[in-house]
N, C-alpha and C. Protein backbone atom coordinates (compact mmCIF):
# COMPACT_ATOMS: atom_id res chain seq x y z
N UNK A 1 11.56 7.38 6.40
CA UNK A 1 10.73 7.86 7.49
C UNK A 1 11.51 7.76 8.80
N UNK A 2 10.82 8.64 9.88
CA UNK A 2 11.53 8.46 11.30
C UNK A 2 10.70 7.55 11.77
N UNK A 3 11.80 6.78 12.38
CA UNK A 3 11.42 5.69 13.06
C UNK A 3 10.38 5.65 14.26
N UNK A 4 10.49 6.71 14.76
CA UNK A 4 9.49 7.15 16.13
C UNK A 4 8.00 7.48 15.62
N UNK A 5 8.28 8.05 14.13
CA UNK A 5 6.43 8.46 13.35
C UNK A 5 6.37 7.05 13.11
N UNK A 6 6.85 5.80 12.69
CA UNK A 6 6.34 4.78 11.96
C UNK A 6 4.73 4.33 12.29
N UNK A 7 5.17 3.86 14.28
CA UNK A 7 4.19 3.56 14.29
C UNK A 7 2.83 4.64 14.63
N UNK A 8 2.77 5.87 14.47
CA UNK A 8 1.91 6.41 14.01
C UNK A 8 1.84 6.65 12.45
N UNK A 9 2.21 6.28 11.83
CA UNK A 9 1.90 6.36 10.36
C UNK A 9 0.96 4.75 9.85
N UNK A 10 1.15 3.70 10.34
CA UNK A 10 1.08 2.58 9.86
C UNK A 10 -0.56 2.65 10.27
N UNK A 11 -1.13 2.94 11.41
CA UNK A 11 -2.57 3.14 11.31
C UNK A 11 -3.08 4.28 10.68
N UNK A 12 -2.56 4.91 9.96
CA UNK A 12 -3.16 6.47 9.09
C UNK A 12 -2.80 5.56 7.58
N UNK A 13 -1.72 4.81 7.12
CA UNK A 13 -1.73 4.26 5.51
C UNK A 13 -2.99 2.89 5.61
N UNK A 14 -3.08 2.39 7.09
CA UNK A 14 -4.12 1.03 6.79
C UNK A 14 -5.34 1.82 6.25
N UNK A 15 -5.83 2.84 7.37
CA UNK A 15 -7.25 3.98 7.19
C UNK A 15 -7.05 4.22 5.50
N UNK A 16 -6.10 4.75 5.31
CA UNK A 16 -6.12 5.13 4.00
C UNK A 16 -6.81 4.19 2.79
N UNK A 17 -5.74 3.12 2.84
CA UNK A 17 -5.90 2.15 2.15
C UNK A 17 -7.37 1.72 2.05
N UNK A 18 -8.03 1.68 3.25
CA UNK A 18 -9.55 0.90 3.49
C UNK A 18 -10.37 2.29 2.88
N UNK A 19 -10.16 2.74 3.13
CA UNK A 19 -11.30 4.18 2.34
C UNK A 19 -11.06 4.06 0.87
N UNK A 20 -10.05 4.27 0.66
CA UNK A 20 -9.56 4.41 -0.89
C UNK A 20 -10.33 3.04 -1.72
N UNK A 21 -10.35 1.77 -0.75
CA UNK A 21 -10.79 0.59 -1.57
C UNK A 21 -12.30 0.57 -1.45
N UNK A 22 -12.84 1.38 -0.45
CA UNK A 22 -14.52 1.49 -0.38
C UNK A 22 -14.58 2.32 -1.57
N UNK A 23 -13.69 3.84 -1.72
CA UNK A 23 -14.50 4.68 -2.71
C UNK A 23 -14.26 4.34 -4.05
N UNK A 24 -13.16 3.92 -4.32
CA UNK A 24 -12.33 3.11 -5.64
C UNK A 24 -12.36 2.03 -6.20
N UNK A 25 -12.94 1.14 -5.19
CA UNK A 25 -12.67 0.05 -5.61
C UNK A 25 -11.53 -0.98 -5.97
N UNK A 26 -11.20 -1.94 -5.50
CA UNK A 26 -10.11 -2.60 -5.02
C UNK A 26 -9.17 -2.59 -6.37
N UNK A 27 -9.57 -2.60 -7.61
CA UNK A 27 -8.71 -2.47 -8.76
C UNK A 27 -8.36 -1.47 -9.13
N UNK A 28 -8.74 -0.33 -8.93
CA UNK A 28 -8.04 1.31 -8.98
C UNK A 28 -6.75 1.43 -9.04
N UNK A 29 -6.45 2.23 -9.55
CA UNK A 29 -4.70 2.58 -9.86
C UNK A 29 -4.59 3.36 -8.43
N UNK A 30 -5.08 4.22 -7.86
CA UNK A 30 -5.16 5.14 -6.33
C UNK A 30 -4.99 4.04 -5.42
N UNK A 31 -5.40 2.46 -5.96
CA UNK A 31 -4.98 1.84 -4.73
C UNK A 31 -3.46 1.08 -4.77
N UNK A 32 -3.13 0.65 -5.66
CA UNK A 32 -2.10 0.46 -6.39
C UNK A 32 -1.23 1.63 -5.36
N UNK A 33 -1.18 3.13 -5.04
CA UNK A 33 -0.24 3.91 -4.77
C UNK A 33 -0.53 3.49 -2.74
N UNK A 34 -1.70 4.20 -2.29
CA UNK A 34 -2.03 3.35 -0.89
C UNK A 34 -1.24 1.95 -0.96
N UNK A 35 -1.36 1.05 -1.62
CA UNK A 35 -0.26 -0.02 -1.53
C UNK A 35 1.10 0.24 -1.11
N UNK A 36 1.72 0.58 -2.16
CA UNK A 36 3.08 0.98 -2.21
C UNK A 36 3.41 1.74 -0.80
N UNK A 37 2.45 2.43 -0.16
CA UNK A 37 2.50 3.51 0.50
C UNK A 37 2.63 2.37 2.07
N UNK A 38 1.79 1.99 2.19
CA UNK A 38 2.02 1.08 3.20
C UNK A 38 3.30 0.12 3.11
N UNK A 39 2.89 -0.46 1.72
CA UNK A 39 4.52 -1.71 2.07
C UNK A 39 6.02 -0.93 2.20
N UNK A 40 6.21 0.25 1.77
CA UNK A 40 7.04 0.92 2.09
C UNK A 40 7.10 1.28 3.44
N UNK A 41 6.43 1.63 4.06
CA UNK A 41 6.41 1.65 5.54
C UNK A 41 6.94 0.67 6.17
N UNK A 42 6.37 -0.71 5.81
CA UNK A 42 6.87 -1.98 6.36
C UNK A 42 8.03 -2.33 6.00
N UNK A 43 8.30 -1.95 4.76
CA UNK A 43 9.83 -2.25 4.55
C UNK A 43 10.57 -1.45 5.41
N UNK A 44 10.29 -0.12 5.60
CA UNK A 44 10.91 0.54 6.47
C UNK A 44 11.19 0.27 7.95
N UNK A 45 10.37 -0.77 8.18
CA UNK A 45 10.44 -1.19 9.62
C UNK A 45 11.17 -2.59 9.66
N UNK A 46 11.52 -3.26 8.39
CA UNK A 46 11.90 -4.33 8.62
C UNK A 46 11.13 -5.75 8.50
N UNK A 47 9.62 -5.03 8.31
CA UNK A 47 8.97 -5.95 8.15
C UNK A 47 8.29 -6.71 6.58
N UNK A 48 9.48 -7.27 5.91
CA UNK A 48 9.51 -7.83 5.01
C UNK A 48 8.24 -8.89 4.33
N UNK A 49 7.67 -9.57 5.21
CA UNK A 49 6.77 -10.58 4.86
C UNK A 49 5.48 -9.63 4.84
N UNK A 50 5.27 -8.27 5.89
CA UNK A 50 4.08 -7.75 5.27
C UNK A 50 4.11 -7.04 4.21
N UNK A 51 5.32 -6.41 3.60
CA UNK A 51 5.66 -5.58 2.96
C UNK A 51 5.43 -6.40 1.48
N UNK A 52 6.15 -7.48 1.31
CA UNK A 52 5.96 -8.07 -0.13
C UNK A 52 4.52 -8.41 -0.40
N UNK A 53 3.36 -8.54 -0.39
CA UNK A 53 2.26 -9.25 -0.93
C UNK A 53 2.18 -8.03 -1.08
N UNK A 54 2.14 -6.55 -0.54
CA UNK A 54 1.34 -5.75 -0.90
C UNK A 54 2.17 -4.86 -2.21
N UNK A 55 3.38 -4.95 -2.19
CA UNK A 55 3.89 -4.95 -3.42
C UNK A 55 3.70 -5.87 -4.50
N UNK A 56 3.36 -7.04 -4.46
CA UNK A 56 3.18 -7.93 -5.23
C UNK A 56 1.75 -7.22 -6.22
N UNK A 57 0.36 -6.93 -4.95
CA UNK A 57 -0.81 -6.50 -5.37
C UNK A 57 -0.69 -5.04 -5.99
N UNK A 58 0.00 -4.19 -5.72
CA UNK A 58 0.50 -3.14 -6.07
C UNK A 58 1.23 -3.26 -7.97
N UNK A 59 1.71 -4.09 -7.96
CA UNK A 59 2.29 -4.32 -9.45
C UNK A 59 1.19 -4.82 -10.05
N UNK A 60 0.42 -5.64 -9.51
CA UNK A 60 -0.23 -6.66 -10.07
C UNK A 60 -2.01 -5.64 -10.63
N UNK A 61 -2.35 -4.89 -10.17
CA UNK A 61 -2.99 -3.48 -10.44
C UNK A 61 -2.28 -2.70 -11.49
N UNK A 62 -1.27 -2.77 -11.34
CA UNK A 62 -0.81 -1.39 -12.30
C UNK A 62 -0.47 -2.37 -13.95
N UNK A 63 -0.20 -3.88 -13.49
CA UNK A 63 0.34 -4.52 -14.61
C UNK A 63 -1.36 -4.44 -15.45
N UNK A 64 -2.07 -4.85 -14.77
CA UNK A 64 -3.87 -4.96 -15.09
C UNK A 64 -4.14 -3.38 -15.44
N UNK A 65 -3.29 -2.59 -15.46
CA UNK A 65 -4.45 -1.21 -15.65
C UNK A 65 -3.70 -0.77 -17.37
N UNK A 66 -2.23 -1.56 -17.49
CA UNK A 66 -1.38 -1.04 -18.53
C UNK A 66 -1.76 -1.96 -19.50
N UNK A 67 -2.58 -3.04 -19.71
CA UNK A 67 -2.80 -4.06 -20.86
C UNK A 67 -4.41 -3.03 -21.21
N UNK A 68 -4.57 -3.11 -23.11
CA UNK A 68 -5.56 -2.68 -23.64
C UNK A 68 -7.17 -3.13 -23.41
């Protein structure tokens, strides 16, 4: 990403994220991607400590959606 959109992007992936978990529900695989979608942002900025938990929750959804 360009660095100058970041911080207009980072309040459009939080919005995202919070809708997606009202209509989906917080265990959804759609949120799982809103995840990724944000901590990538943050990684992109450098910001490492927000970036990992939401990758963490991001795996941790998709690991829960791939068991029978």
């Amino acid at each position: 990403m360009h660095q100058g959109k970041n911080d207009l992007a980072e309040p459009l992936f939080q919005r995202a994220l919070a809708i997606n978990e009202k209509i989906l529900g917080p265990d959804h695989p759609g949120i799982a991607t809103s995840l990724n979608n944000l901590a990538l942002l943050y990684q992109d900025q450098g910001k490492y400590a927000l970036a990992e938990p939401l990758f963490q929750r991001a795996q941790a959804i998709r690991e829960r959606k791939q068991k029978p």
